[in-house]
C-alpha atoms as a PDB file:
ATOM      1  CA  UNK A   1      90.647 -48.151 -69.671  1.00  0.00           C
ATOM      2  CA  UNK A   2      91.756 -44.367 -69.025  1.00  0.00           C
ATOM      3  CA  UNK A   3      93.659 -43.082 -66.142  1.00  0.00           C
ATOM      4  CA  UNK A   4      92.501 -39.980 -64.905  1.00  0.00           C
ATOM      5  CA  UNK A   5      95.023 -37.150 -63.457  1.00  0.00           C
ATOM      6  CA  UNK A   6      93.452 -33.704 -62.709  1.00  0.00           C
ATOM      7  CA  UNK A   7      90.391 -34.209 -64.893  1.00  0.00           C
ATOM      8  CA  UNK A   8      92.606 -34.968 -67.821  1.00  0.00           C
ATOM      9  CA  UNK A   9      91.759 -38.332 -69.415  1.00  0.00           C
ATOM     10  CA  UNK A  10      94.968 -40.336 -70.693  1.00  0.00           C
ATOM     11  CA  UNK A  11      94.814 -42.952 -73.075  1.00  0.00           C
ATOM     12  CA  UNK A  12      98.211 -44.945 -74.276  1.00  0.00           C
ATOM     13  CA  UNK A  13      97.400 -46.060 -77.728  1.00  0.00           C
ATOM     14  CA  UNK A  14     101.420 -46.610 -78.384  1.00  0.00           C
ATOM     15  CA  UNK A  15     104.319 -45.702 -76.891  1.00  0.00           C
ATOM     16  CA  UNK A  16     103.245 -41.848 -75.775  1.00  0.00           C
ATOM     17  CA  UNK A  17     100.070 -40.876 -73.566  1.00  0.00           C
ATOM     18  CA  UNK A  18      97.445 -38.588 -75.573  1.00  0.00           C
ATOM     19  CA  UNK A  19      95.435 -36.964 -73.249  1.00  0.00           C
ATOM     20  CA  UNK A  20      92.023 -36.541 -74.117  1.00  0.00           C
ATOM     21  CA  UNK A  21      90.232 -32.956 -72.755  1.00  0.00           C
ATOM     22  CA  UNK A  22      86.884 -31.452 -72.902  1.00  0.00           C
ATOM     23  CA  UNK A  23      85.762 -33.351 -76.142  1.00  0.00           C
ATOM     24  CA  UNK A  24      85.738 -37.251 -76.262  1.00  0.00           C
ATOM     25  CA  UNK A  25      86.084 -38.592 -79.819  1.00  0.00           C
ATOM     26  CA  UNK A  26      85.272 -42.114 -80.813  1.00  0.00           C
ATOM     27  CA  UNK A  27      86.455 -43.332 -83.735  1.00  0.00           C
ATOM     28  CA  UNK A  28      86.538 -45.792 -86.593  1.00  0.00           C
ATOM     29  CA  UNK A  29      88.824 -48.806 -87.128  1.00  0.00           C
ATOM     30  CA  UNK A  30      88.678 -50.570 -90.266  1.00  0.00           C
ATOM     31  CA  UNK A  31      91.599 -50.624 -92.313  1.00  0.00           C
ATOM     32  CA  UNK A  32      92.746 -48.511 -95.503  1.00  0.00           C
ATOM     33  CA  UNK A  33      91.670 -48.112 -97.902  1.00  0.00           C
ATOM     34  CA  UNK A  34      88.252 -47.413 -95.653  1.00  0.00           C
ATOM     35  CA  UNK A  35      87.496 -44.368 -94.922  1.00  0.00           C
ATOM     36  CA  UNK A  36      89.104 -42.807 -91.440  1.00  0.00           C
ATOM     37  CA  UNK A  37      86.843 -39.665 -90.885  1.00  0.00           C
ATOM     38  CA  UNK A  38      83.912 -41.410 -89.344  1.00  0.00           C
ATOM     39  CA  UNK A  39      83.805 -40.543 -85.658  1.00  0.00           C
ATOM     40  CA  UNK A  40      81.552 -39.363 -82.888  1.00  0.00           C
ATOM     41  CA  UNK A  41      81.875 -36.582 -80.140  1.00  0.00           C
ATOM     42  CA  UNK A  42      81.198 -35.371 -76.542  1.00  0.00           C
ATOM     43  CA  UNK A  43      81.373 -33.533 -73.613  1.00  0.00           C
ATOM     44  CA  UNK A  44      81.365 -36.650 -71.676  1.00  0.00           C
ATOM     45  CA  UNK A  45      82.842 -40.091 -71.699  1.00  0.00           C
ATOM     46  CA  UNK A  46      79.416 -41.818 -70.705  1.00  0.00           C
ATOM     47  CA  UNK A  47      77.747 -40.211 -73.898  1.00  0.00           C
ATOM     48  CA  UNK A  48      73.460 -40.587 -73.831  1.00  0.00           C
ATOM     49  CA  UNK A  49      73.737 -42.790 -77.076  1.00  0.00           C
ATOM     50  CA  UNK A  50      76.124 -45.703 -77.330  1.00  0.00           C
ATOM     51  CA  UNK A  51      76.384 -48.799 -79.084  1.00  0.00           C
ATOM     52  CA  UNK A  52      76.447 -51.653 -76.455  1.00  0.00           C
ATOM     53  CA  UNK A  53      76.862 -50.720 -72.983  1.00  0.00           C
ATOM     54  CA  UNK A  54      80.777 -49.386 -73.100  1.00  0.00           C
ATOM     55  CA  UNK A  55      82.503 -46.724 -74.752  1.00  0.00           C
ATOM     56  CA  UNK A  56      85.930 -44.836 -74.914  1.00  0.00           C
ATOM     57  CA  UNK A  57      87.634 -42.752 -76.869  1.00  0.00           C
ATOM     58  CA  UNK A  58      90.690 -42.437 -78.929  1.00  0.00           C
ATOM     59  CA  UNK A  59      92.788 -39.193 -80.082  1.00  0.00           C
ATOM     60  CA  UNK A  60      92.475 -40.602 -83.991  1.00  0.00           C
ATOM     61  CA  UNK A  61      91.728 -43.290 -86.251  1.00  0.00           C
ATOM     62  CA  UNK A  62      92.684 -46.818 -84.985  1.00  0.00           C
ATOM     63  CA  UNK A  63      92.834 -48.694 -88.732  1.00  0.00           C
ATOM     64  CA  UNK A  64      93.656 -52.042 -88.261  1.00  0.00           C
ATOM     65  CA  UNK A  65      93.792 -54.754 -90.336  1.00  0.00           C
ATOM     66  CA  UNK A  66      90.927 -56.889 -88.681  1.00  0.00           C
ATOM     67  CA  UNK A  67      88.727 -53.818 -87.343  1.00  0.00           C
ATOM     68  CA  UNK A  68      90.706 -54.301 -83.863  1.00  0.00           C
ATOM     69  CA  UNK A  69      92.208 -50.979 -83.132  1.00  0.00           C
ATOM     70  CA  UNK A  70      89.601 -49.452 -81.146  1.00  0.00           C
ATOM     71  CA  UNK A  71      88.768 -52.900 -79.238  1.00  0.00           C
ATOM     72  CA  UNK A  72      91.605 -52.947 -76.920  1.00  0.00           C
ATOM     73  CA  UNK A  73      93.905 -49.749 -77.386  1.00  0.00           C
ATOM     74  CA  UNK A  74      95.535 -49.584 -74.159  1.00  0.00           C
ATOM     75  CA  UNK A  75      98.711 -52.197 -73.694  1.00  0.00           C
ATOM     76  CA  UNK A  76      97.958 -55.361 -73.549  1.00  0.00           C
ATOM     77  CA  UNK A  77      99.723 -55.342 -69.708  1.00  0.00           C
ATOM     78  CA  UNK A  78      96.776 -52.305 -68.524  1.00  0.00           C
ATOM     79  CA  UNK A  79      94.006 -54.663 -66.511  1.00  0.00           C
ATOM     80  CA  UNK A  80      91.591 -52.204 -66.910  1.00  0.00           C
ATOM     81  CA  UNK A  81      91.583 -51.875 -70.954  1.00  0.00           C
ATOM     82  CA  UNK A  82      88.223 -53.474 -71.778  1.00  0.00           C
ATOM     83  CA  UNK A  83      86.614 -53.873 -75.629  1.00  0.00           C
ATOM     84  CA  UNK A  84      84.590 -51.224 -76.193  1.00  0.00           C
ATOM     85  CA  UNK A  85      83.146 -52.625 -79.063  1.00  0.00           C
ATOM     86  CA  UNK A  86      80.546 -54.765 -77.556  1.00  0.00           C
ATOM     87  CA  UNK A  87      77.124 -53.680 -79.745  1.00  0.00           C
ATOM     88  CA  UNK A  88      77.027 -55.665 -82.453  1.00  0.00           C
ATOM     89  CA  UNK A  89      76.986 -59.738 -82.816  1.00  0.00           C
ATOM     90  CA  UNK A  90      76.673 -61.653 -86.169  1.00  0.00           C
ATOM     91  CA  UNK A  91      74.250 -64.555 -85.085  1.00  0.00           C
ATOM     92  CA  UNK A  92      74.132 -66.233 -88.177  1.00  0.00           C
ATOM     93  CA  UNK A  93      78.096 -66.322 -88.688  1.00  0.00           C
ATOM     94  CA  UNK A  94      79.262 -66.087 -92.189  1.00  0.00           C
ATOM     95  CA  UNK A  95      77.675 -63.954 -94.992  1.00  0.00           C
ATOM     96  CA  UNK A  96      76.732 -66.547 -97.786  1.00  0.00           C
ATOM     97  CA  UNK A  97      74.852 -65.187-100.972  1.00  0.00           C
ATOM     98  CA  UNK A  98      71.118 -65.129-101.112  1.00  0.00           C
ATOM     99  CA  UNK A  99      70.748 -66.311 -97.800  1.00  0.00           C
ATOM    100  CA  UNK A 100      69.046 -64.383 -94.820  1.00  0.00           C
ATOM    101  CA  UNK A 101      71.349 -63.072 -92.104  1.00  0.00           C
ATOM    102  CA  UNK A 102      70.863 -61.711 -88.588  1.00  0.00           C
ATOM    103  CA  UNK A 103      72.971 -59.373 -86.849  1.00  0.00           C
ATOM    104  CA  UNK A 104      72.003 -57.960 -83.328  1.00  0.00           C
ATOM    105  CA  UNK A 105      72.908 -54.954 -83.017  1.00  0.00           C
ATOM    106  CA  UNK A 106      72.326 -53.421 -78.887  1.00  0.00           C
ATOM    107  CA  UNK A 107      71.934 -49.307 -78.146  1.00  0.00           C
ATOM    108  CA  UNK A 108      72.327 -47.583 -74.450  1.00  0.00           C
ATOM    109  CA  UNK A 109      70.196 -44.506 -74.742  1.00  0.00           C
ATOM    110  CA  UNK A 110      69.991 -41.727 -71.848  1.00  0.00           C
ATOM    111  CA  UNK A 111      66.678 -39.842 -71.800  1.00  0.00           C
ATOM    112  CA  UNK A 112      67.126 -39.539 -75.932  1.00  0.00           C
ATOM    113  CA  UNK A 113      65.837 -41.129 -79.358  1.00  0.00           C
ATOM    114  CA  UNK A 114      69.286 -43.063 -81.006  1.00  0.00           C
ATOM    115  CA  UNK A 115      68.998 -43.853 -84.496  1.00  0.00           C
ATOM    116  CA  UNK A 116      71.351 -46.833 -85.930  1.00  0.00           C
ATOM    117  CA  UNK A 117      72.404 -46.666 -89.618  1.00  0.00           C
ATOM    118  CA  UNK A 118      74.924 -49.117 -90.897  1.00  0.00           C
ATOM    119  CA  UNK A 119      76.461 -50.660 -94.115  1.00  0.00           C
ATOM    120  CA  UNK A 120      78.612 -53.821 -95.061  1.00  0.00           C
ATOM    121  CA  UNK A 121      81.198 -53.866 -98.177  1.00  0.00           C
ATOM    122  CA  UNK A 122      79.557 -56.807 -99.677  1.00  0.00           C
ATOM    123  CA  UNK A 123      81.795 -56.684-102.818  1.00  0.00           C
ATOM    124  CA  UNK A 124      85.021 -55.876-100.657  1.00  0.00           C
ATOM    125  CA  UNK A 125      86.112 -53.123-102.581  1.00  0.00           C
ATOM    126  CA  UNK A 126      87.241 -51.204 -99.888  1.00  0.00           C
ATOM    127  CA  UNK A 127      83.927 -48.613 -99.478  1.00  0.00           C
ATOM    128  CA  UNK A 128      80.674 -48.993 -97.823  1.00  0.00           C
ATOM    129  CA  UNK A 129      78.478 -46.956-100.674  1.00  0.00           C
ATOM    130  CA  UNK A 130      78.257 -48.859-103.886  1.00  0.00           C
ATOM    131  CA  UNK A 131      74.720 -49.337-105.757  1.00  0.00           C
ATOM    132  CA  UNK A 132      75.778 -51.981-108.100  1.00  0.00           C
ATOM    133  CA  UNK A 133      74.253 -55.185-106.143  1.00  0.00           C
ATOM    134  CA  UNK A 134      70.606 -55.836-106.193  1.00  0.00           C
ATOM    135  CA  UNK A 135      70.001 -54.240-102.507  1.00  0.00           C
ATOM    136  CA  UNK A 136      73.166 -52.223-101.926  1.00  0.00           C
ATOM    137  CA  UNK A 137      75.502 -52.019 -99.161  1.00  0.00           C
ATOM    138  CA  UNK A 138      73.276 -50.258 -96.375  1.00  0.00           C
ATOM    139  CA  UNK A 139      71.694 -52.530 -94.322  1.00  0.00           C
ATOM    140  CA  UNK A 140      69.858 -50.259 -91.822  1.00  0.00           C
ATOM    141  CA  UNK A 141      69.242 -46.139 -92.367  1.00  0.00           C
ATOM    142  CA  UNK A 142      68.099 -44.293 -89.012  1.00  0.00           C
ATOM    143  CA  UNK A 143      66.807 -47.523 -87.958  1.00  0.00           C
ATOM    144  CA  UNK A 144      65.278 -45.498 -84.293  1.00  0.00           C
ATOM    145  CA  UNK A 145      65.666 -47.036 -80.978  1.00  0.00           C
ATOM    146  CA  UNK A 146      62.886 -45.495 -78.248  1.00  0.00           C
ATOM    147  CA  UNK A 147      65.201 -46.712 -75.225  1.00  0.00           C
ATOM    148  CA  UNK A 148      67.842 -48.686 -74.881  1.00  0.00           C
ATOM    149  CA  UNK A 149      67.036 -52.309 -75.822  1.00  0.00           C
ATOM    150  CA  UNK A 150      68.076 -54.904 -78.749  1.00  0.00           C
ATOM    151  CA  UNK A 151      67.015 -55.117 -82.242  1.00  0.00           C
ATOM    152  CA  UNK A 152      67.694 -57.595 -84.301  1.00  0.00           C
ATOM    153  CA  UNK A 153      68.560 -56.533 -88.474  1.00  0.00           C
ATOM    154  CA  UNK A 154      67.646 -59.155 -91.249  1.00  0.00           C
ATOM    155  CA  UNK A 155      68.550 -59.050 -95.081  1.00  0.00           C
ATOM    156  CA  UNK A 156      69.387 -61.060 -97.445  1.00  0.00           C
ATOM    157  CA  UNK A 157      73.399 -61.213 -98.291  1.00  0.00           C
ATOM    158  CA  UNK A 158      73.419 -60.165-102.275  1.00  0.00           C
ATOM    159  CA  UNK A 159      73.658 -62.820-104.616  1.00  0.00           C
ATOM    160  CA  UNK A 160      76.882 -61.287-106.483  1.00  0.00           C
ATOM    161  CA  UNK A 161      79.126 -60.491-103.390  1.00  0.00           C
ATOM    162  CA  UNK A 162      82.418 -61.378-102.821  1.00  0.00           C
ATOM    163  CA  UNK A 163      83.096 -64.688-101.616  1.00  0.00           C
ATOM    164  CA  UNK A 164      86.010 -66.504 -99.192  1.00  0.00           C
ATOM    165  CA  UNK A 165      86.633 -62.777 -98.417  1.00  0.00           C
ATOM    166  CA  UNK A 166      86.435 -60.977 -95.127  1.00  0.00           C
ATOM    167  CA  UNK A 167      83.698 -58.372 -95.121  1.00  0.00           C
ATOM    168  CA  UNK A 168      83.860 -55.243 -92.917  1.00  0.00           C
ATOM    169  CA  UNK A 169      80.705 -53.415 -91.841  1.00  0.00           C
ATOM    170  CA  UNK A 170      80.348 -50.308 -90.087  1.00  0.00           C
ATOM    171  CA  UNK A 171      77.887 -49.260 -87.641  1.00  0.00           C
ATOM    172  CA  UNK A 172      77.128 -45.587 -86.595  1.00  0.00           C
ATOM    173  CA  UNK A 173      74.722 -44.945 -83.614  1.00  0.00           C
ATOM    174  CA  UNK A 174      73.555 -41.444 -83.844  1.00  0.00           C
ATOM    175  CA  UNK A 175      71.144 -38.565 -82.827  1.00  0.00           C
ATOM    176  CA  UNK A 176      70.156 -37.591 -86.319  1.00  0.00           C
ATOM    177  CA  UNK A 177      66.703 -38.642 -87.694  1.00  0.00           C
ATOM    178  CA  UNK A 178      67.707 -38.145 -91.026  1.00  0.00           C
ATOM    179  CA  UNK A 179      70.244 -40.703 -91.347  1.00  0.00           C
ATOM    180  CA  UNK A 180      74.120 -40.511 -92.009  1.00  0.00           C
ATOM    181  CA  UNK A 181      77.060 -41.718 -94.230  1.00  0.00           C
ATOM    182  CA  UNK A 182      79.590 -44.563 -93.192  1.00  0.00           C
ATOM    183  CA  UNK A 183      81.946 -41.380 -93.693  1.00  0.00           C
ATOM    184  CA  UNK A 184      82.606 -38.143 -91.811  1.00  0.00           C
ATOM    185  CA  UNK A 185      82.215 -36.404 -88.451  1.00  0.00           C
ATOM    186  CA  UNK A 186      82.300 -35.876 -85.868  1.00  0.00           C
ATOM    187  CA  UNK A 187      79.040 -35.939 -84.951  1.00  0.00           C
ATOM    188  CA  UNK A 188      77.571 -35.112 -81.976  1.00  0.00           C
ATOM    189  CA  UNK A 189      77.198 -37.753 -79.343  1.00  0.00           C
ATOM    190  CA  UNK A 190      76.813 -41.178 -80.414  1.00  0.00           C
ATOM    191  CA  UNK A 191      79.355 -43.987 -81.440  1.00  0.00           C
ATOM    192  CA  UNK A 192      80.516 -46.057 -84.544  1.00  0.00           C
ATOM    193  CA  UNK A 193      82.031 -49.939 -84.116  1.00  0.00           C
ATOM    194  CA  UNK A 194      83.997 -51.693 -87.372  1.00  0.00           C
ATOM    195  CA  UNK A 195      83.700 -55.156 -87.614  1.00  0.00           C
ATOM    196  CA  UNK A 196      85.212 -57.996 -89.833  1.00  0.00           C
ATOM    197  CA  UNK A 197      82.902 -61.238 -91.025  1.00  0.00           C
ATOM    198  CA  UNK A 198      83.595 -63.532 -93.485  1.00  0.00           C
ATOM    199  CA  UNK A 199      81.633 -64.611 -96.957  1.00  0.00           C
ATOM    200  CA  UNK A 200      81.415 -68.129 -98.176  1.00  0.00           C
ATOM    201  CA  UNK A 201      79.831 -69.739-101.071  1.00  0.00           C
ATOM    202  CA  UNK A 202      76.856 -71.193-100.432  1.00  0.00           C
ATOM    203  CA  UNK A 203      78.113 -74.568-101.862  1.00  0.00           C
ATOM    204  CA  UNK A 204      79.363 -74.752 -98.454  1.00  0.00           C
ATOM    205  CA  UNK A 205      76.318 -74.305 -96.690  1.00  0.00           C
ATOM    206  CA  UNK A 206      75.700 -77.808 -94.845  1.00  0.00           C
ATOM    207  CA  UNK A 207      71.760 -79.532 -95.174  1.00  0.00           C
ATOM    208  CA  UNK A 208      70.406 -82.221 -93.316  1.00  0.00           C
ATOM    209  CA  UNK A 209      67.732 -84.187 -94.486  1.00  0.00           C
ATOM    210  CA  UNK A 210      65.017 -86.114 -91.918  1.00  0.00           C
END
């Protein structure tokens, strides 16, 4: 994932090397017209709070159209490019209105409280803070991990959402009690993963009957 010369952390995410020094910046990578400015910082690039178990870091936004820019940004030829963005999973695939879904969402915490907060543009209208639907777009604020574990978050997808869209959510692990905004940074320590799911009617939903 980086190659290290003197203590200076490269990264090739295109044709030039960025090297990365002192302060290691993760950052978002959902694609305009989200915002760009959410990212997280520090002195180290094994921060105490992460989302998953890996993390790297970039020298910018990595937009991309399906929230891939930050999952593999070496070239495809480097071996030891890994996805970073391992913390979230969707179990019950597709967002379909009124119905309950389930998305694990893993934290690695080192000898600190982490604090998840996270949203999903359930209209797809390109930001993560509308109040229009019944429940909103935030689907957990400063939810706190104790240690590093698994939780698992449940809600109900709204009943007017967008549907046969793809819907991106953003998830910001963090150090502040108080909660944050899907926009903005850096902030210290922590980590933020984009990630694309799609909506379907629920006319498509499949029943069996004993």
């Amino acid at each position: 994932m980086r190659a290290v010369i003197s203590g200076i952390f490269l990264f090739s995410c295109s044709s030039a090397a960025v090297a990365c020094t002192g302060v290691f910046v993760d950052w978002g990578d959902a694609p305009a017209p989200y915002d760009q400015t959410a990212s997280h910082d520090s002195d180290t690039d094994n921060p105490p709070i992460r989302l998953g178990t890996l993390f790297d870091c970039e020298p910018g936004p990595q937009p991309h159209s399906v929230a891939l820019g930050d999952d593999v940004d070496m070239p495809p030829a480097d071996p030891t490019d890994v996805d970073d963005e391992d913390g979230v999973v969707f179990l019950s695939g597709a967002f379909i209105p009124g119905v309950q879904a389930d998305v694990e969402v893993t934290m690695t915490l080192v000898g600190v409280t982490g604090y998840l907060s996270a949203w999903c543009d359930f209209n797809d209208d390109g930001v993560w803070t509308d109040s229009d639907l019944p429940t909103g777009e935030r689907i957990a604020d400063a939810l706190p991990y104790a240690s590093s574990g698994t939780q698992t978050l449940q809600f109900t997808a709204p009943a007017g959402m967008a549907q046969f869209e793809d819907i991106f959510c953003r998830f910001r692990a963090h150090n502040n009690m108080g909660g944050l905004a899907p926009t903005g940074g850096p902030e210290n320590s922590g980590e933020v993963e984009d990630h694309l799911i799609q909506s379907l009617p629920i006319d498509l939903m499949e029943f069996s009957v004993d």
